[in-house]
C-alpha atoms as a PDB file:
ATOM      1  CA  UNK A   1     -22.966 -47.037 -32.637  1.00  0.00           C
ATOM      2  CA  UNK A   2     -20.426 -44.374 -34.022  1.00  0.00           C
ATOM      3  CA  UNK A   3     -21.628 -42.361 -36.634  1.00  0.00           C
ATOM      4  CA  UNK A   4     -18.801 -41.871 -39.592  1.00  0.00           C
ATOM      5  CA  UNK A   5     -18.582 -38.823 -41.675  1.00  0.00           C
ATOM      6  CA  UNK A   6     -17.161 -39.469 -45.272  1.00  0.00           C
ATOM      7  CA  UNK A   7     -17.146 -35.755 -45.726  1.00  0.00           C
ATOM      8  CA  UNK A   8     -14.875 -33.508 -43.114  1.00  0.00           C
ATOM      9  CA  UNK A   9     -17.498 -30.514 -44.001  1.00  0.00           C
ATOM     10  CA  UNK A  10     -20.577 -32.532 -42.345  1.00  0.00           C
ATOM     11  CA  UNK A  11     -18.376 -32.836 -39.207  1.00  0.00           C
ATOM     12  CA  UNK A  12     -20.020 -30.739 -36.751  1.00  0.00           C
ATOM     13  CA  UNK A  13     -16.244 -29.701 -35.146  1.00  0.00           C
ATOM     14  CA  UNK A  14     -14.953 -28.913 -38.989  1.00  0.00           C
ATOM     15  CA  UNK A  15     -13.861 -25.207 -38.736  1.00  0.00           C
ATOM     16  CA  UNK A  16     -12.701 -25.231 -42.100  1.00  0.00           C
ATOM     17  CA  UNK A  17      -9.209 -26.872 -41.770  1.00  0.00           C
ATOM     18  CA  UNK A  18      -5.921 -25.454 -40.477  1.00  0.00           C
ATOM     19  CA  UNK A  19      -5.939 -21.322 -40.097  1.00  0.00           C
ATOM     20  CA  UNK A  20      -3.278 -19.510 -41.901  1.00  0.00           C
ATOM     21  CA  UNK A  21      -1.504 -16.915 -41.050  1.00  0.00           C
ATOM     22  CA  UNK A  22      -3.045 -13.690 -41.736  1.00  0.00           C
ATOM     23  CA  UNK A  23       0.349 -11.645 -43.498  1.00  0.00           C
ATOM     24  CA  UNK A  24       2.480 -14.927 -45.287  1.00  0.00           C
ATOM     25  CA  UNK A  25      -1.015 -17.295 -45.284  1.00  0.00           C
ATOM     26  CA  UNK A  26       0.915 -20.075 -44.062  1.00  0.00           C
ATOM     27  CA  UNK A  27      -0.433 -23.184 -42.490  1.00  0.00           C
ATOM     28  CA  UNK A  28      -0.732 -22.425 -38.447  1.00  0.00           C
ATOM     29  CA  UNK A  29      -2.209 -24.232 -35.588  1.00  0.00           C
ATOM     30  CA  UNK A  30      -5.538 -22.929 -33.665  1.00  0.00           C
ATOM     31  CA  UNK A  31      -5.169 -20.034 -31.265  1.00  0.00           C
ATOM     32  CA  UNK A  32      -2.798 -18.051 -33.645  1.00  0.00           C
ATOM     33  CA  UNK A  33      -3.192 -15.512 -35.944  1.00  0.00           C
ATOM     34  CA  UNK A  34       0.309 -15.103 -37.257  1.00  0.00           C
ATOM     35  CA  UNK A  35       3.157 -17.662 -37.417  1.00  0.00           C
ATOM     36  CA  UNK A  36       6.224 -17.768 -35.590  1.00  0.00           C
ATOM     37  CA  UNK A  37       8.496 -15.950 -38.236  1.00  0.00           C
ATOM     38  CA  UNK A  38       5.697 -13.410 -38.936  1.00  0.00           C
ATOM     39  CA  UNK A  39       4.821 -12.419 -34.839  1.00  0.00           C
ATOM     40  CA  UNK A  40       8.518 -11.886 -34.306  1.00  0.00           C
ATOM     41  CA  UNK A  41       8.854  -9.115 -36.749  1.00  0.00           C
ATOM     42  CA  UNK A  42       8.408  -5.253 -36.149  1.00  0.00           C
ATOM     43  CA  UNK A  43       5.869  -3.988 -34.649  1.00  0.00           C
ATOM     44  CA  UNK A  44       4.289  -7.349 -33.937  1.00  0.00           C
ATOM     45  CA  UNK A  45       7.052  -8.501 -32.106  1.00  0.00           C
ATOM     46  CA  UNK A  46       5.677  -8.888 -28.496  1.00  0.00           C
ATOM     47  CA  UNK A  47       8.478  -6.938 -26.426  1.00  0.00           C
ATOM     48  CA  UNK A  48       8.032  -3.915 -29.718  1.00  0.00           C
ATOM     49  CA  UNK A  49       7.572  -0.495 -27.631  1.00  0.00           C
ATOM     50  CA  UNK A  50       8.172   1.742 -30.601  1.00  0.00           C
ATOM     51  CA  UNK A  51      10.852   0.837 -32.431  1.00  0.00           C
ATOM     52  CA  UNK A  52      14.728   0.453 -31.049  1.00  0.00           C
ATOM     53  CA  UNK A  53      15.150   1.664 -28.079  1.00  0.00           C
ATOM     54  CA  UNK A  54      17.712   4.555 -27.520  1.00  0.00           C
ATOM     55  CA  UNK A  55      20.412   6.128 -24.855  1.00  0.00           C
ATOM     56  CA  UNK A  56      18.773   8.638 -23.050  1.00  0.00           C
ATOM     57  CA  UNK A  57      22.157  10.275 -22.875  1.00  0.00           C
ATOM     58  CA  UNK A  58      23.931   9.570 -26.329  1.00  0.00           C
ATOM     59  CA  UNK A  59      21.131   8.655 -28.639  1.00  0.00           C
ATOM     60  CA  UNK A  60      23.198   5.723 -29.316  1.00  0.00           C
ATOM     61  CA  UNK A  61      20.842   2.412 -30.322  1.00  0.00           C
ATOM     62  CA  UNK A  62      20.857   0.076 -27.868  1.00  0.00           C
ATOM     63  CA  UNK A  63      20.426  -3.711 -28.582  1.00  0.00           C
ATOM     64  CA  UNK A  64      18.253  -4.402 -25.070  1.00  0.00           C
ATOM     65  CA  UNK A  65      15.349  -3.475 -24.919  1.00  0.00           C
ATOM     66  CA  UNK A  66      14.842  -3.287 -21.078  1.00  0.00           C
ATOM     67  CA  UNK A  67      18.161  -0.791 -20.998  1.00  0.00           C
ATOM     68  CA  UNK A  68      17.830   3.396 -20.342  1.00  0.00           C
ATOM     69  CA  UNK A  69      21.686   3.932 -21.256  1.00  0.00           C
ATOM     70  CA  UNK A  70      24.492   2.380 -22.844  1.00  0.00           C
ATOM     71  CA  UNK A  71      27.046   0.645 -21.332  1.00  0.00           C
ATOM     72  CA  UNK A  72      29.071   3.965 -22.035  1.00  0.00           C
ATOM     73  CA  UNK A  73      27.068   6.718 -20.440  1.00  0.00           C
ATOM     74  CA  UNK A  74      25.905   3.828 -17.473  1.00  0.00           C
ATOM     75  CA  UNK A  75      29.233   3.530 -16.818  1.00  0.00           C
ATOM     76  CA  UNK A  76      29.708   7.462 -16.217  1.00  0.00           C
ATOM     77  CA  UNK A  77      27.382   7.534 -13.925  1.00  0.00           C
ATOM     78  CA  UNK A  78      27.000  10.495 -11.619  1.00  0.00           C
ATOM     79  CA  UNK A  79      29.448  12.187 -13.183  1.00  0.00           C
ATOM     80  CA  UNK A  80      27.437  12.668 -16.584  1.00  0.00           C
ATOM     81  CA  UNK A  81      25.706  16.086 -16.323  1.00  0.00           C
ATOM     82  CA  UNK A  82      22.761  13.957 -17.920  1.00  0.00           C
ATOM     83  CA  UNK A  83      22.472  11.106 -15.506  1.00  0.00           C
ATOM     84  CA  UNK A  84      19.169  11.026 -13.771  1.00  0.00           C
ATOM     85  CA  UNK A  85      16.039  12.073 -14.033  1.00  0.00           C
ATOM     86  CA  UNK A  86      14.450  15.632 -13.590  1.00  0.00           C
ATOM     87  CA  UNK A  87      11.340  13.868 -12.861  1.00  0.00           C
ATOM     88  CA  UNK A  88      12.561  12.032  -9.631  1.00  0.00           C
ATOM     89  CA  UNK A  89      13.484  15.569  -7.923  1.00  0.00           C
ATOM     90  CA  UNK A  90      11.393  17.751  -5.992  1.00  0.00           C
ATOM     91  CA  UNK A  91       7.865  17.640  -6.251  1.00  0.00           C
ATOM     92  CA  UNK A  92       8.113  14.387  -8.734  1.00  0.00           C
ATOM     93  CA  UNK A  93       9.844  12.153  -6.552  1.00  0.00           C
ATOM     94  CA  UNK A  94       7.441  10.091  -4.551  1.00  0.00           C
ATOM     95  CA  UNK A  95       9.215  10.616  -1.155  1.00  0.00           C
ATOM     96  CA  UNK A  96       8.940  14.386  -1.556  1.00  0.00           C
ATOM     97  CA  UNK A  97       7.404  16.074   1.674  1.00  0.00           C
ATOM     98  CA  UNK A  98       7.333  19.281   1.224  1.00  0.00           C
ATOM     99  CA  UNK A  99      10.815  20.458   1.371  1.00  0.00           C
ATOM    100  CA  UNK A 100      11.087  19.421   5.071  1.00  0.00           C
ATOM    101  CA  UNK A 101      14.753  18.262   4.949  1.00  0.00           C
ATOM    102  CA  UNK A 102      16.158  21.668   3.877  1.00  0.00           C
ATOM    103  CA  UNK A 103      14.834  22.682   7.465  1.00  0.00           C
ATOM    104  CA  UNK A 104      17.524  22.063  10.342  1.00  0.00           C
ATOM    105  CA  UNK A 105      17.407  20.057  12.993  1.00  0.00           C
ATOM    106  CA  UNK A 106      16.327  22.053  16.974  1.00  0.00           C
ATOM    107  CA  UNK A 107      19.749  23.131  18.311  1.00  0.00           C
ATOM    108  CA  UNK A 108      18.096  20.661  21.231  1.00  0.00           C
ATOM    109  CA  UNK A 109      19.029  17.472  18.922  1.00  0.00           C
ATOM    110  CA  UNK A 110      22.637  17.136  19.997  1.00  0.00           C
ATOM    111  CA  UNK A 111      25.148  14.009  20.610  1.00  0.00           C
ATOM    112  CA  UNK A 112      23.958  14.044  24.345  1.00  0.00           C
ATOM    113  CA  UNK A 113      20.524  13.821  23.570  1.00  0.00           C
ATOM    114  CA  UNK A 114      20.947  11.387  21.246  1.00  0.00           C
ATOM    115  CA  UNK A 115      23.120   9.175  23.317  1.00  0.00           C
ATOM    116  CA  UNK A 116      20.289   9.261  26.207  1.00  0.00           C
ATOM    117  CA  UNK A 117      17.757   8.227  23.934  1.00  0.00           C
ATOM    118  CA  UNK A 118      20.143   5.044  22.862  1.00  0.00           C
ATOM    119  CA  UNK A 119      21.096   4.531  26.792  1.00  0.00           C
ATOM    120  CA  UNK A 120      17.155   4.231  26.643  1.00  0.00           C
ATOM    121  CA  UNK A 121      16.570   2.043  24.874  1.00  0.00           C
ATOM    122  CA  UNK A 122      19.320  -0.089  26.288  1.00  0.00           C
ATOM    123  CA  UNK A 123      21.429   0.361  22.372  1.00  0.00           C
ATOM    124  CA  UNK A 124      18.797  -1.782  20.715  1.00  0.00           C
ATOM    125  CA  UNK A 125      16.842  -1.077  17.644  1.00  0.00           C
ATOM    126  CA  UNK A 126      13.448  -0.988  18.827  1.00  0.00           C
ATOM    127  CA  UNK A 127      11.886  -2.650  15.853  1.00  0.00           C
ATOM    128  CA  UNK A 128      14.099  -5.239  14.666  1.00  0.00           C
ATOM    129  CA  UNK A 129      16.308  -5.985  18.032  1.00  0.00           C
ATOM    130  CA  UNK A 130      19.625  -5.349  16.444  1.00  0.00           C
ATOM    131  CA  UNK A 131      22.466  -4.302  18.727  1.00  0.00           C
ATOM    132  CA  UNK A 132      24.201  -1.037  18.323  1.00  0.00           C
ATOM    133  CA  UNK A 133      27.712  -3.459  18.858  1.00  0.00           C
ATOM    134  CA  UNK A 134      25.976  -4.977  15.428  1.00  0.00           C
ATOM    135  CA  UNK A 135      25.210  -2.253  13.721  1.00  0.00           C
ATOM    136  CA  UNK A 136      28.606  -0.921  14.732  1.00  0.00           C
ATOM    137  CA  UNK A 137      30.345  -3.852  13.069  1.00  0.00           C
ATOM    138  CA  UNK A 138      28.098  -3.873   9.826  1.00  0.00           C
ATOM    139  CA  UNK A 139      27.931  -0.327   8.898  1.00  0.00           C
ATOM    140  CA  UNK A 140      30.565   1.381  11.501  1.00  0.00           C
ATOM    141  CA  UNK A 141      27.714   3.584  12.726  1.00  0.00           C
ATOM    142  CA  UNK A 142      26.150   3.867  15.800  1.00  0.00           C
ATOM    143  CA  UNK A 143      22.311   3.575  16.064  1.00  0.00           C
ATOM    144  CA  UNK A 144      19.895   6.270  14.694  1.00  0.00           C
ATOM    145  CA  UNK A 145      17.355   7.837  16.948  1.00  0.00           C
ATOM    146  CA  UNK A 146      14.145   8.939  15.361  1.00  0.00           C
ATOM    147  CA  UNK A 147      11.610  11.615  15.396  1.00  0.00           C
ATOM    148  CA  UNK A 148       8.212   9.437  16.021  1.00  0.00           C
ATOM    149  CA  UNK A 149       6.453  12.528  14.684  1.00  0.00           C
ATOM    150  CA  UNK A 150       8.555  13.037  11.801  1.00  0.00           C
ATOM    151  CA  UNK A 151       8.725  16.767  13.747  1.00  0.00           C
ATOM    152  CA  UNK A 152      12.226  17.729  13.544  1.00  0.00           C
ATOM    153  CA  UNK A 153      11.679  20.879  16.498  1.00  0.00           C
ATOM    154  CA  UNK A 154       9.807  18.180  18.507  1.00  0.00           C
ATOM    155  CA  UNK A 155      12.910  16.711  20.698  1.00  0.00           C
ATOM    156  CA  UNK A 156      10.695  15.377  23.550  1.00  0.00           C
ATOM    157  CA  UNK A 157      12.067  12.152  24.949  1.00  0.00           C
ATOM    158  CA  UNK A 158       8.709  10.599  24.153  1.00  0.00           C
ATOM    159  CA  UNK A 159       8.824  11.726  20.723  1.00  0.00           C
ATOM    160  CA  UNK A 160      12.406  10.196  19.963  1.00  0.00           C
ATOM    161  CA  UNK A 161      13.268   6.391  19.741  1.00  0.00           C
ATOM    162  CA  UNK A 162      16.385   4.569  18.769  1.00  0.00           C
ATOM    163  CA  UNK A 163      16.673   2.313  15.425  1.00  0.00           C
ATOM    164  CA  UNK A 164      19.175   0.947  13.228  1.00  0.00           C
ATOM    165  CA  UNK A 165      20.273   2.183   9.930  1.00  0.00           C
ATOM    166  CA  UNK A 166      17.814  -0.095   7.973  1.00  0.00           C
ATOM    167  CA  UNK A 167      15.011   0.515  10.185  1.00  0.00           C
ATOM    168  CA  UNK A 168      15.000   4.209   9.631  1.00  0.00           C
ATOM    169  CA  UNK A 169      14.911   4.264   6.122  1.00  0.00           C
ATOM    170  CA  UNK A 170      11.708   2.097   5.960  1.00  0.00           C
ATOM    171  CA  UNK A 171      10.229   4.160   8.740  1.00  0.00           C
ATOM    172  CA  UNK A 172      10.332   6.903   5.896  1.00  0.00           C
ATOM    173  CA  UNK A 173       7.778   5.310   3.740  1.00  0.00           C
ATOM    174  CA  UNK A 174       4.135   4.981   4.935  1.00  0.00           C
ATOM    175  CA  UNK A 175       4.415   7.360   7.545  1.00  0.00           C
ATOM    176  CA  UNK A 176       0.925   6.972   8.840  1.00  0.00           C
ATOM    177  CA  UNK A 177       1.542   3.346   9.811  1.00  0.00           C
ATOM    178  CA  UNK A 178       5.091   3.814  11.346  1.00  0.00           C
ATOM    179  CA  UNK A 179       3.851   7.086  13.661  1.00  0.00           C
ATOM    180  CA  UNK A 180       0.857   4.680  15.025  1.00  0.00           C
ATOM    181  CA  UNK A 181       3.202   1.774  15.307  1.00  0.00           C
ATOM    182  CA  UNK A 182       6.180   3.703  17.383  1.00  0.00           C
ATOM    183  CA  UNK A 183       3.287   5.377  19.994  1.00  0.00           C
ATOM    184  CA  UNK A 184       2.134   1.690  20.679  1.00  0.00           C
ATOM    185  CA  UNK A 185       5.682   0.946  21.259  1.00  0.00           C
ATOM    186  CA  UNK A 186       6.274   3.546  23.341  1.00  0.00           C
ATOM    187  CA  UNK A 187       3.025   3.089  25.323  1.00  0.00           C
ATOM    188  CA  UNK A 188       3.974  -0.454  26.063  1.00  0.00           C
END
C-alpha cells in the first residue's frame, strides 16, 4: 500500500520547493542557478570573453563576437599595414624551420633535373595518383618534385620524387612521418 504524505516537508524527495534565481529570486526549474533573462546578461552571458569585442585594427566595436576585424579593415586586407599577426612570423609561426627557405636551392636543381624525376615517375603524383595532364588542367602547373629529405643541396635522384601541388604542401607538416613514408615508397 502507498503511503500518502499530507505534508510536502515529510516527503523524503522535498528539496524545499522550486529554486530561485540567485540575482532577481525568481521562480526557476532544478539544475539552474540563474534564469533565462538573468544568465544572458554581462558577464554571465555564456559566449562573455571580456566585454565587447574590438577591431584589432580600428578599435571599432564589433557586434560578433567570433570576429578579429570589421568588415572595414577585413575588407582591406593585405593592403592594411596592420593586417596580420606578428606572432605568426618567424619563430612564432608553427611551420617555422629554422630559416631554411631563405637558403637557395643547389644550382644542380634545374628544369632538366626536374623533368627526369617526373619522366620517373611516369608524370604521376606518387601519393595520390594524380596525372600531371590533371594537375595541368586544375592549377596550370606542372607536377612538383620533392626533396624526400627536406635537404635542399641533396639533389640525388633517390632523394627527389614527383607530387602534385596538394601533395606537397601536406608533405610540409609532420615531416617525420612523410620522410619514412617516401623511403618506403621509394624502396618498393
Amino acid at each position: 500500500m502507498k503511503k500518502h504524505y499530507n505534508v510536502k516537508e515529510n516527503h523524503p524527495n522535498w528539496k524545499g520547493g522550486k529554486p530561485h534565481c540567485v540575482d532577481c529570486n525568481k521562480v526557476i526549474n532544478y539544475g539552474y542557478q540563474r534564469c533565462k533573462s538573468c544568465s544572458r546578461k554581462g558577464k554571465l552571458h555564456f559566449r562573455f570573453k571580456g566585454g565587447i569585442p574590438k577591431c584589432k585594427d580600428c578599435n571599432k566595436k564589433l557586434g560578433n563576437y567570433n570576429s578579429v576585424r570589421c568588415k572595414s579593415c577585413a575588407r582591406k586586407g593585405k593592403n592594411n599595414p596592420n593586417y596580420g599577426a606578428t606572432w605568426m612570423k618567424n619563430k612564432g609561426n608553427p611551420n617555422w624551420q629554422g630559416g631554411l627557405n631563405k637558403l637557395g636551392y643547389s644550382y644542380i636543381f634545374n628544369n632538366q633535373l626536374k623533368e627526369s624525376i617526373r619522366k620517373r615517375d611516369n608524370y604521376i603524383c606518387q601519393n595520390c595518383g594524380k596525372s600531371q595532364k590533371q594537375e595541368l588542367k586544375d592549377l596550370n602547373r606542372k607536377l612538383d618534385v620533392h626533396h624526400i629529405d627536406y635537404n635542399k643541396n641533396n639533389c640525388k635522384k633517390n632523394n627527389l620524387i614527383a607530387l602534385c601541388h596538394k601533395c606537397n604542401i601536406k608533405a610540409n607538416y609532420n615531416r617525420d612521418y612523410w620522410y619514412a613514408y617516401f623511403i618506403y615508397l621509394m624502396r618498393n
